[in-house]
Protein backbone atom coordinates (compact mmCIF):
# COMPACT_ATOMS: atom_id res chain seq x y z
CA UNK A 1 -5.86 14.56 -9.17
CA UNK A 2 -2.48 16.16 -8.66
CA UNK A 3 -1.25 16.95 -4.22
CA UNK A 4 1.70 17.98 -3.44
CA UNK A 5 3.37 16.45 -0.42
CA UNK A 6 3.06 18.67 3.18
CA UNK A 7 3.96 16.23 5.71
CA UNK A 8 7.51 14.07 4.60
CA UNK A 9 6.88 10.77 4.55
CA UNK A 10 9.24 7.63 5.60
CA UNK A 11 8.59 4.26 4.38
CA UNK A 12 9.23 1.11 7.38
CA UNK A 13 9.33 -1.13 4.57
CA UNK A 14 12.02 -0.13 1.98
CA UNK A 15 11.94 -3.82 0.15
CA UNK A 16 8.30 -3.97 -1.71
CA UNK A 17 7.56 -7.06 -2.40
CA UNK A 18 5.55 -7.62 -5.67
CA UNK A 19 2.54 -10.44 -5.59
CA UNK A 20 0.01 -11.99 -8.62
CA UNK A 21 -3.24 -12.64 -8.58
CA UNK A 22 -4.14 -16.42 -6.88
CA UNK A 23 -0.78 -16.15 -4.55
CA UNK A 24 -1.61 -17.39 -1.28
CA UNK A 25 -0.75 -15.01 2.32
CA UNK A 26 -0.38 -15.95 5.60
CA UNK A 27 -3.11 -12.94 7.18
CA UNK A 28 -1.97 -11.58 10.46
CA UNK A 29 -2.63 -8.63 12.67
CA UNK A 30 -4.89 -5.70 11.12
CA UNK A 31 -3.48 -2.50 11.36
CA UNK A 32 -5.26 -0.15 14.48
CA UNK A 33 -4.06 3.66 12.72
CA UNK A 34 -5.05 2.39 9.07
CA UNK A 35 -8.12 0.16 9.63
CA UNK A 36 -8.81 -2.33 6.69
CA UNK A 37 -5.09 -2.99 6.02
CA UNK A 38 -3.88 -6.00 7.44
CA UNK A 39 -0.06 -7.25 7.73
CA UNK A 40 0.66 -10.51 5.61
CA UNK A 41 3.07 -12.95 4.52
CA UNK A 42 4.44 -13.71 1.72
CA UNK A 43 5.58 -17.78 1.09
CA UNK A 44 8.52 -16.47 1.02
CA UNK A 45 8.76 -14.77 4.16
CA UNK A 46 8.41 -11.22 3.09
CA UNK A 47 6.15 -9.26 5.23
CA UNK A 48 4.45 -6.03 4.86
CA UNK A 49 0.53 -4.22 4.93
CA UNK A 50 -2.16 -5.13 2.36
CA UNK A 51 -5.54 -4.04 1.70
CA UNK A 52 -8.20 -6.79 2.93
CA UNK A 53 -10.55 -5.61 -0.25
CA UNK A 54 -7.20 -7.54 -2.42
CA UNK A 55 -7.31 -10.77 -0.34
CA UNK A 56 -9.71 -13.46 -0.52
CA UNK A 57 -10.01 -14.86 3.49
CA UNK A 58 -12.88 -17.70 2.80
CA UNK A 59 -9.86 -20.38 3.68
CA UNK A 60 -10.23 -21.62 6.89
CA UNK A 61 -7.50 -19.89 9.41
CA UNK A 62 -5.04 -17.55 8.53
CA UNK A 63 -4.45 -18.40 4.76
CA UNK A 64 -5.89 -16.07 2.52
CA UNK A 65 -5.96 -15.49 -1.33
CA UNK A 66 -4.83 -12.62 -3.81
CA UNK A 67 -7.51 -11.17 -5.51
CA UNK A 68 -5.45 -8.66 -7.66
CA UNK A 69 -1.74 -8.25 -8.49
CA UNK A 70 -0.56 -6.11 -5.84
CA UNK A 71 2.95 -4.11 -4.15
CA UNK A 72 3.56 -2.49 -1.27
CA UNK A 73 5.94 -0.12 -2.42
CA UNK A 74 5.51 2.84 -0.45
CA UNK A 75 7.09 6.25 -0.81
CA UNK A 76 9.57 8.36 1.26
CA UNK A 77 8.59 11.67 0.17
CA UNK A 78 9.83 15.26 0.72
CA UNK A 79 8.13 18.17 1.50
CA UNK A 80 7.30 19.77 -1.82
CA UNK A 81 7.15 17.18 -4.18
CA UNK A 82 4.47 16.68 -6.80
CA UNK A 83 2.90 13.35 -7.13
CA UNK A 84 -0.45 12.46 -9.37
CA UNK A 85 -3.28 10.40 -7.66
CA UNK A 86 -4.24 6.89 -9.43
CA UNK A 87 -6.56 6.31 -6.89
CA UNK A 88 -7.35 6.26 -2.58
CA UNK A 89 -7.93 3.00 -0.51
CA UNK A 90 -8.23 2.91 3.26
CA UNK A 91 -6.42 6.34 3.60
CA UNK A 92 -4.10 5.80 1.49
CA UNK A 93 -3.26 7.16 -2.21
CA UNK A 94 -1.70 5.12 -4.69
CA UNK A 95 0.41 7.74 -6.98
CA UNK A 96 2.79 8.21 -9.91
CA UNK A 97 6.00 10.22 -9.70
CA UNK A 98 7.04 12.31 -12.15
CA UNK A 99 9.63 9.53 -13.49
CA UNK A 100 6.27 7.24 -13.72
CA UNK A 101 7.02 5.44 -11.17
CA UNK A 102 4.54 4.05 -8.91
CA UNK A 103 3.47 3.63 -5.29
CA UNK A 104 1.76 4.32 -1.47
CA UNK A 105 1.92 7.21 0.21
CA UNK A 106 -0.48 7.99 3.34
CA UNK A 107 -3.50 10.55 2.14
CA UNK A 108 -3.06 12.63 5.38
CA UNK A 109 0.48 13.77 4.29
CA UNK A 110 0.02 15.41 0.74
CA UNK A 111 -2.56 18.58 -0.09
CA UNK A 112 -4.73 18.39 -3.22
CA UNK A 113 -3.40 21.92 -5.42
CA UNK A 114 -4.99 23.19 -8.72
């Protein structure tokens, strides 16, 4: 599906951080505007949102597992530009740029076009 973007877009989180499958998170607050995304840690103290359908939370407190490789890289977009939907979770789309490469961008900001 190819949406153009109608609403810029400006990432809080300009460092993605890049996980693997199995890598344990420390699972903290979930989000209130995005339900179903929940902020984590990294073991190495880089912090950001991930989906809870890619963690694994049957450890007992706030540990939880990766189920799937996984980034955060979101997108700061501009009004106008063109971006290809992989796929939407939790209101979000995950997209490829024109230069192929890939990331986040909230749904409610780009318009599907023809």
């Amino acid at each position: 599906m190819k949406v153009v973007v109608v609403e810029a877009h400006t990432s809080d989180f300009p460092a993605p951080f890049y996980l693997k499958q199995g890598e344990q998170v420390t699972i903290g607050k979930k989000d209130e505007e995005f339900p179903n995304w929940v902020f984590i840690t990294t073991p190495s103290g880089e912090q950001g949102w991930a989906p809870v359908q890619y963690i694994d939370r049957s450890q007992k407190g706030s540990l939880g597992t990766l189920l799937q490789d996984y980034d955060n890289c979101e997108f700061n977009t501009t009004v106008g530009e063109r971006l290809t939907v992989l796929f939407e979770l939790n209101a979000w789309y995950r997209v490829v740029r024109k230069n192929q490469s890939v990331g986040w961008v909230p749904a409610h900001t780009v318009k599907v076009t023809r």
